[in-house]
PDB file of N, CA and C in Angstrom:
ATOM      1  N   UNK A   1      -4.508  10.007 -13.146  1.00  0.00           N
ATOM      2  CA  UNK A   1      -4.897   9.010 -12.174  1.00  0.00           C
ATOM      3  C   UNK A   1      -3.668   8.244 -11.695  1.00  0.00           C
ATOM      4  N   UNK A   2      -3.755   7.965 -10.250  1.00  0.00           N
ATOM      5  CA  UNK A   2      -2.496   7.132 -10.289  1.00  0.00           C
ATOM      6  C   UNK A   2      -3.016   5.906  -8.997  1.00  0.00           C
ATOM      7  N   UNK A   3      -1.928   4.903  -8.954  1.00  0.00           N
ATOM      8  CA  UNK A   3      -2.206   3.840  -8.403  1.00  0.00           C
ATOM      9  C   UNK A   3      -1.179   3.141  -7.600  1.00  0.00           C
ATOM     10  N   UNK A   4      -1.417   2.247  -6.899  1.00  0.00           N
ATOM     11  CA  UNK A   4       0.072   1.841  -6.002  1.00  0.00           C
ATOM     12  C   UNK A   4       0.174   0.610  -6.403  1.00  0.00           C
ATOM     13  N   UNK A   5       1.325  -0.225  -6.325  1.00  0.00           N
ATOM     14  CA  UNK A   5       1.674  -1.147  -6.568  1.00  0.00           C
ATOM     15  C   UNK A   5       2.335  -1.912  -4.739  1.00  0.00           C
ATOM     16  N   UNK A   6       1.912  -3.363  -4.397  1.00  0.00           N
ATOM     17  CA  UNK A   6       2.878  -3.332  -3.200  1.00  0.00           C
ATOM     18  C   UNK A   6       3.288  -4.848  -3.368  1.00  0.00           C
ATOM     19  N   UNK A   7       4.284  -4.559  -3.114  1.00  0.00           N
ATOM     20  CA  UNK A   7       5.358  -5.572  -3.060  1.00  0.00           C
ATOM     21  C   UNK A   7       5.191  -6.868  -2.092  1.00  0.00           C
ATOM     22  N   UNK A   8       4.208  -7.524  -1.922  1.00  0.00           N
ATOM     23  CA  UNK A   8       4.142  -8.043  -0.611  1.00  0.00           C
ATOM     24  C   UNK A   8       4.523  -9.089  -0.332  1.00  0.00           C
ATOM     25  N   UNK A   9       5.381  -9.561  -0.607  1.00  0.00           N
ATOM     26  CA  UNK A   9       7.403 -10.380  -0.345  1.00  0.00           C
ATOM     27  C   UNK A   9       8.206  -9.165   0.430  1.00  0.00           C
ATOM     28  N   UNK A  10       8.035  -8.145   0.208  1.00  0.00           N
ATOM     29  CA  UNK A  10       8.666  -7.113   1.148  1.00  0.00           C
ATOM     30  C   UNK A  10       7.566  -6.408   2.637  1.00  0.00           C
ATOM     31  N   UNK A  11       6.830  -6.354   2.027  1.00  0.00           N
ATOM     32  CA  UNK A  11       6.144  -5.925   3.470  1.00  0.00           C
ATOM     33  C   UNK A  11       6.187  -6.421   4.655  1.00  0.00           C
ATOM     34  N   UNK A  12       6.364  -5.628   5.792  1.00  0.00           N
ATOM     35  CA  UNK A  12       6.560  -6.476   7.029  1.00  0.00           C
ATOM     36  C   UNK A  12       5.812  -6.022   8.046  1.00  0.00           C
ATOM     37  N   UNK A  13       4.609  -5.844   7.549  1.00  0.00           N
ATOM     38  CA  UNK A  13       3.167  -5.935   8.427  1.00  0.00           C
ATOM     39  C   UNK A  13       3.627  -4.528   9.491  1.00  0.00           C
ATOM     40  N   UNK A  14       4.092  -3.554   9.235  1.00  0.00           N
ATOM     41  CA  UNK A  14       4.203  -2.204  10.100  1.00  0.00           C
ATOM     42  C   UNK A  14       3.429  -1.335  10.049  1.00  0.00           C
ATOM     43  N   UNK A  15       2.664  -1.800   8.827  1.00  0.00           N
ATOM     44  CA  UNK A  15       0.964  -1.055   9.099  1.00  0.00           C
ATOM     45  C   UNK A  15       1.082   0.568   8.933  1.00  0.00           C
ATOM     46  N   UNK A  16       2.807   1.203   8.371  1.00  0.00           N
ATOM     47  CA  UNK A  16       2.960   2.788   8.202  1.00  0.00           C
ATOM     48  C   UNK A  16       1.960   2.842   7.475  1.00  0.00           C
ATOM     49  N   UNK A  17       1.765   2.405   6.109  1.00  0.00           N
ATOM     50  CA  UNK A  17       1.502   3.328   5.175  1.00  0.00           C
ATOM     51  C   UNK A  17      -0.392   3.416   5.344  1.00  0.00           C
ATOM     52  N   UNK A  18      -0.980   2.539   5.953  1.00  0.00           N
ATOM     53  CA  UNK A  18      -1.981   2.431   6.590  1.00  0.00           C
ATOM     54  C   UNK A  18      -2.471   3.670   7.084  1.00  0.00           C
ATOM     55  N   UNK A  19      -1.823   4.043   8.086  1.00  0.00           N
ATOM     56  CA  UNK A  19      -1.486   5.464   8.409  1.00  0.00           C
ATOM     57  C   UNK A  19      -1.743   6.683   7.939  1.00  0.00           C
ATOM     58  N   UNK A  20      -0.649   6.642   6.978  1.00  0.00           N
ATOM     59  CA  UNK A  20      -0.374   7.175   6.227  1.00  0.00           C
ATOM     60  C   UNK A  20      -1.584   8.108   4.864  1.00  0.00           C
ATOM     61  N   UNK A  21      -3.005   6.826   4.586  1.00  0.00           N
ATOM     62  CA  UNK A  21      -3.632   7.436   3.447  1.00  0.00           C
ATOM     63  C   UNK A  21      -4.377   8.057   3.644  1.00  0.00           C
ATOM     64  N   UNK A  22      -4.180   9.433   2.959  1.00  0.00           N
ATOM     65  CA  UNK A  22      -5.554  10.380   3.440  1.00  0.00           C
ATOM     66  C   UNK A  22      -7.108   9.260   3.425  1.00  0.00           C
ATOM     67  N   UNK A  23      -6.749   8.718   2.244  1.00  0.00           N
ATOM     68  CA  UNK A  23      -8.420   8.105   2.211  1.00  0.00           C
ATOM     69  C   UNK A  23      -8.794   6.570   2.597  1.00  0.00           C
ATOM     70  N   UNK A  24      -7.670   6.218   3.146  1.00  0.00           N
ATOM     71  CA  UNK A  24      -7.883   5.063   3.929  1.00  0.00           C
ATOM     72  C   UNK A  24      -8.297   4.261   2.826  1.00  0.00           C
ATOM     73  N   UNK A  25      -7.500   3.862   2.116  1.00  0.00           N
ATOM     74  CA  UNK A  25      -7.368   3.283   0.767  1.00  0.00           C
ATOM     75  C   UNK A  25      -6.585   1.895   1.078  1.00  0.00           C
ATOM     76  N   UNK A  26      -5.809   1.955   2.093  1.00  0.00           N
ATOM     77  CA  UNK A  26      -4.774   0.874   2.564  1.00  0.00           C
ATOM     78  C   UNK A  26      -5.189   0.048   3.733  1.00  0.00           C
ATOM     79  N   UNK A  27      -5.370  -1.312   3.595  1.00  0.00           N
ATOM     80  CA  UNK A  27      -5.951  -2.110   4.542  1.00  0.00           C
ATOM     81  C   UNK A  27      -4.864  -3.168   4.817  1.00  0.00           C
ATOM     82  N   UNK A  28      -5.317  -3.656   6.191  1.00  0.00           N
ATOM     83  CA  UNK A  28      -4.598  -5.418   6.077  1.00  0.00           C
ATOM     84  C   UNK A  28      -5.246  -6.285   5.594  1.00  0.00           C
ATOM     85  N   UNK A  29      -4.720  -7.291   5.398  1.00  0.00           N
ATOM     86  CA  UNK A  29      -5.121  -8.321   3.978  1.00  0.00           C
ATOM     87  C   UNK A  29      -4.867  -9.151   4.939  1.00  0.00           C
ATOM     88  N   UNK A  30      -6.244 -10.796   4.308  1.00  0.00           N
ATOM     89  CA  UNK A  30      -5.759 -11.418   5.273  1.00  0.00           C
ATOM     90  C   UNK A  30      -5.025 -12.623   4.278  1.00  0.00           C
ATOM     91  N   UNK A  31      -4.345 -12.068   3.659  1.00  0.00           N
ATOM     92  CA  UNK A  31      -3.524 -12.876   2.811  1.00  0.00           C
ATOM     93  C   UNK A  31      -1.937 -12.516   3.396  1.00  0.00           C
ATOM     94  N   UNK A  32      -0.875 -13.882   3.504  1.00  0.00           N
ATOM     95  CA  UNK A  32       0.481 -13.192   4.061  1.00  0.00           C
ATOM     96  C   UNK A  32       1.286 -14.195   3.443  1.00  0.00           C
ATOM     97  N   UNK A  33       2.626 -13.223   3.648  1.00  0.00           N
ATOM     98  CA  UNK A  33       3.803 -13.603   3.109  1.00  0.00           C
ATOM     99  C   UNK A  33       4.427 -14.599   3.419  1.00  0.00           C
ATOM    100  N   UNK A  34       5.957 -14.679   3.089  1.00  0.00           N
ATOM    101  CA  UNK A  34       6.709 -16.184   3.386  1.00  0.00           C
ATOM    102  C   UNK A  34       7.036 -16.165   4.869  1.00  0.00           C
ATOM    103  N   UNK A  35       6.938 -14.708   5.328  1.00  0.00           N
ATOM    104  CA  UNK A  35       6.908 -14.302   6.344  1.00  0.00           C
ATOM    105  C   UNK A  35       5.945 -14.849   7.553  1.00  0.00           C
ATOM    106  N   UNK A  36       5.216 -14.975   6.795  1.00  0.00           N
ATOM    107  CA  UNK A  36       3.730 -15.130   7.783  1.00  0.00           C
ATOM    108  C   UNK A  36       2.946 -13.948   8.139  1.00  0.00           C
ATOM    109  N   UNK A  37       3.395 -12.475   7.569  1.00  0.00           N
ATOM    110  CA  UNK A  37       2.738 -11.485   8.017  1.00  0.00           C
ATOM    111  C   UNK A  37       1.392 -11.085   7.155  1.00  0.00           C
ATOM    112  N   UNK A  38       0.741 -10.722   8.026  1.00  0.00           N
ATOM    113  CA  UNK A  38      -0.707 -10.206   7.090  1.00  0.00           C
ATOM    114  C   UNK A  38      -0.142  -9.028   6.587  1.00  0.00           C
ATOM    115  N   UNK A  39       0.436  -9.058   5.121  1.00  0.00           N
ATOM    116  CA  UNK A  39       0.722  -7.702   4.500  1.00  0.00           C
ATOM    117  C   UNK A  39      -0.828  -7.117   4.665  1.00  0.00           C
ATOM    118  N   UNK A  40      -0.268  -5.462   3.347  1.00  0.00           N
ATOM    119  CA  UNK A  40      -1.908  -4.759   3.151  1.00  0.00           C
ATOM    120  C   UNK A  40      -1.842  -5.097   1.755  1.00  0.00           C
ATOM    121  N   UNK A  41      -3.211  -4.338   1.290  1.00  0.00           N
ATOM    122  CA  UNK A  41      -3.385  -4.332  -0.186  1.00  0.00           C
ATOM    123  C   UNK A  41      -4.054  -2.998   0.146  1.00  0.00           C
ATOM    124  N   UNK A  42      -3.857  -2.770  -1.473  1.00  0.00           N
ATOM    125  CA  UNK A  42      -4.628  -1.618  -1.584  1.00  0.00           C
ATOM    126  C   UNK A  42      -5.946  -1.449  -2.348  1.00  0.00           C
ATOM    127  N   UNK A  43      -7.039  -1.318  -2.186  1.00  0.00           N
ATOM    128  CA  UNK A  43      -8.746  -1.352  -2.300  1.00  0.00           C
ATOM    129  C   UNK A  43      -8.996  -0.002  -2.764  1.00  0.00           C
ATOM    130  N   UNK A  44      -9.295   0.012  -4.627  1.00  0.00           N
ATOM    131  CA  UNK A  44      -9.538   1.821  -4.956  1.00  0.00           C
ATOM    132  C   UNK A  44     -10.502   1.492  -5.648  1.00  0.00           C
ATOM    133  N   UNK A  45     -11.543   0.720  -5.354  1.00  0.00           N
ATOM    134  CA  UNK A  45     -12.638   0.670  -6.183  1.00  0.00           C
ATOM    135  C   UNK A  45     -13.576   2.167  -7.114  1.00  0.00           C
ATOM    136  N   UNK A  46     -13.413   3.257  -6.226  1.00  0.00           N
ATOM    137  CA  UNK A  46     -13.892   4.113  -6.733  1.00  0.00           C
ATOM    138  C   UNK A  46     -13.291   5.245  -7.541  1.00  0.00           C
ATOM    139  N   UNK A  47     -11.587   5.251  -7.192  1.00  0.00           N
ATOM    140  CA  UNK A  47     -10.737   5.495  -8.194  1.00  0.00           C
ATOM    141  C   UNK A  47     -10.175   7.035  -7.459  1.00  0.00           C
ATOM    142  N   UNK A  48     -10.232   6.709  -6.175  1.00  0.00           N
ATOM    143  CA  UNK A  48     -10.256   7.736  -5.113  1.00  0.00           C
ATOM    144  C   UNK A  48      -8.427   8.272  -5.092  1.00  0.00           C
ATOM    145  N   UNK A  49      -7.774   7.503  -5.138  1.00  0.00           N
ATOM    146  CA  UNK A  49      -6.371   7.467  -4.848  1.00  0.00           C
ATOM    147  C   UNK A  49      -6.022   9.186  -4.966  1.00  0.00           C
ATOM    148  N   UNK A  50      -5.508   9.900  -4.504  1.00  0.00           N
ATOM    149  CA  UNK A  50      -4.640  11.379  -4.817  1.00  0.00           C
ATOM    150  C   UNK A  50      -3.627  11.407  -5.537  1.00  0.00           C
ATOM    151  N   UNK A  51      -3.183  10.096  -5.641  1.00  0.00           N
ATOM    152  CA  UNK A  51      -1.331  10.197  -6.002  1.00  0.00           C
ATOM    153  C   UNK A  51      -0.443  10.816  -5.698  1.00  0.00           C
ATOM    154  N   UNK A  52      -0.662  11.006  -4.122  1.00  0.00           N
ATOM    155  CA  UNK A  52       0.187  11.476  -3.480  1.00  0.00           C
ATOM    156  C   UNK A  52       1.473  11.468  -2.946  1.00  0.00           C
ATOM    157  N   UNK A  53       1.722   9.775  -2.757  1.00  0.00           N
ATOM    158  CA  UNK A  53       2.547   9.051  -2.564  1.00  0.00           C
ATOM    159  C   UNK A  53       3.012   8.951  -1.013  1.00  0.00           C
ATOM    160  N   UNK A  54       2.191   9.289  -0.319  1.00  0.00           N
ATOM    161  CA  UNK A  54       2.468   9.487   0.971  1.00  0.00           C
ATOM    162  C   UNK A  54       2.696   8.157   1.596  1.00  0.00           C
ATOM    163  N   UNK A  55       2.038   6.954   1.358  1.00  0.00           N
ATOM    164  CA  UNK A  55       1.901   5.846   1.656  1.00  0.00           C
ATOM    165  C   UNK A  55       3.472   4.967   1.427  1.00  0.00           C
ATOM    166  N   UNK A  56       3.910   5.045  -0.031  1.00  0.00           N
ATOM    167  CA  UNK A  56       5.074   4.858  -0.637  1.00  0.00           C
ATOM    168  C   UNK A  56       6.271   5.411   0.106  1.00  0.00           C
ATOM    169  N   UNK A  57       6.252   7.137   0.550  1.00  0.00           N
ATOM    170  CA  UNK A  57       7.642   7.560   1.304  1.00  0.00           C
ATOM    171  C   UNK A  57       7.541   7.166   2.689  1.00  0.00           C
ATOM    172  N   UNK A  58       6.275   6.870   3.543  1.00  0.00           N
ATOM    173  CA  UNK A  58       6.310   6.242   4.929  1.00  0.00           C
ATOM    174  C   UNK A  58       7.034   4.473   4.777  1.00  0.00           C
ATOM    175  N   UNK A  59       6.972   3.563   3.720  1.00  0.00           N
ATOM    176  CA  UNK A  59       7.403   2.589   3.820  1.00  0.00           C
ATOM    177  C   UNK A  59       8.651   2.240   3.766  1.00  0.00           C
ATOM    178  N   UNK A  60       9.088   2.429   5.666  1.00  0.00           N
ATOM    179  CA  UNK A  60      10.500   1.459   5.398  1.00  0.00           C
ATOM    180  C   UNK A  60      11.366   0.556   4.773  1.00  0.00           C
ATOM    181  N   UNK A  61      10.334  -0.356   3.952  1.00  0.00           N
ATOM    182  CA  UNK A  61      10.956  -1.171   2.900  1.00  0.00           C
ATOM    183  C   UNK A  61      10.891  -0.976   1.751  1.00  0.00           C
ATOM    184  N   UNK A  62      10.534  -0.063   1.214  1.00  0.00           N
ATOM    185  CA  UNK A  62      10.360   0.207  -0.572  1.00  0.00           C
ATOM    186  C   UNK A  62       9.715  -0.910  -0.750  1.00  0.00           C
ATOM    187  N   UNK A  63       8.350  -1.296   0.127  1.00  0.00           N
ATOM    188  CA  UNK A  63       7.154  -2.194  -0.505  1.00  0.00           C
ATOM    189  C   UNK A  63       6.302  -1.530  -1.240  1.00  0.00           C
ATOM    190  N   UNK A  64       6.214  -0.573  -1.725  1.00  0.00           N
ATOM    191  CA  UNK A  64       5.335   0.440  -2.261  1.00  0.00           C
ATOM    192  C   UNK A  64       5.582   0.861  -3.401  1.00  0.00           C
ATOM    193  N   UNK A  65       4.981   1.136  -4.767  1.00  0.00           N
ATOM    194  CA  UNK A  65       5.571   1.819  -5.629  1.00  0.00           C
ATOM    195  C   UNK A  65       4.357   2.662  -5.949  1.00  0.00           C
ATOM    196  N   UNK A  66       4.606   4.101  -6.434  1.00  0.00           N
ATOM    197  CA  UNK A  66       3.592   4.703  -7.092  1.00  0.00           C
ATOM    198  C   UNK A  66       3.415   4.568  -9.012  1.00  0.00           C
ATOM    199  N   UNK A  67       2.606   4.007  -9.349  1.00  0.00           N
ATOM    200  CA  UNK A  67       2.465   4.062 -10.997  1.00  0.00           C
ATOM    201  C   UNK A  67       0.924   4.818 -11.463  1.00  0.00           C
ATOM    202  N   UNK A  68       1.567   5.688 -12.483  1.00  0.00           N
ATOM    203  CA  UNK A  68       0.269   6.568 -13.191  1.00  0.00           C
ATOM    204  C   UNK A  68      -0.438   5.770 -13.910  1.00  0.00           C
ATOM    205  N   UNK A  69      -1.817   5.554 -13.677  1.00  0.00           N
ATOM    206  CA  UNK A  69      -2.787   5.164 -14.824  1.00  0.00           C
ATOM    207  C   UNK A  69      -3.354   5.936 -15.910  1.00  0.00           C
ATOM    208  N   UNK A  70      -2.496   5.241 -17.004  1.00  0.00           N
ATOM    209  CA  UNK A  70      -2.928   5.999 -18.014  1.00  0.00           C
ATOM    210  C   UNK A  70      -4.388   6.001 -18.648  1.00  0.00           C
TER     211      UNK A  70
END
């Protein structure tokens, strides 16, 4: 199983990795940074994630990390 971690002090609301998830796992949040930007979060209630990491290599800022649930 795996899971994302996001950094959201780094995110800058570019909405890639959004994009990016096969399962549309990645939303905007209406929570934001020092920035003022509506980062995303990520919502896996059902434990859907691929661990693909597709989301993670689209993010220009290394706001993303992939971690395995053990």
């Amino acid at each position: 199983m795996s899971n994302i971690v996001i950094d959201k002090t780094k995110c800058k609301a570019c909405y890639l990795c959004i994009k990016e998830c096969p399962k549309g796992l990645i939303k905007v949040s209406k929570d934001t940074n020092s920035l003022g930007n509506n980062v995303v979060e990520f919502a896996d209630a059902k434990n859907e994630c691929l661990g693909c990491a597709m989301c993670a290599q689209r993010c220009p800022d290394l706001a993303i990390i992939e971690v395995n649930k053990g």
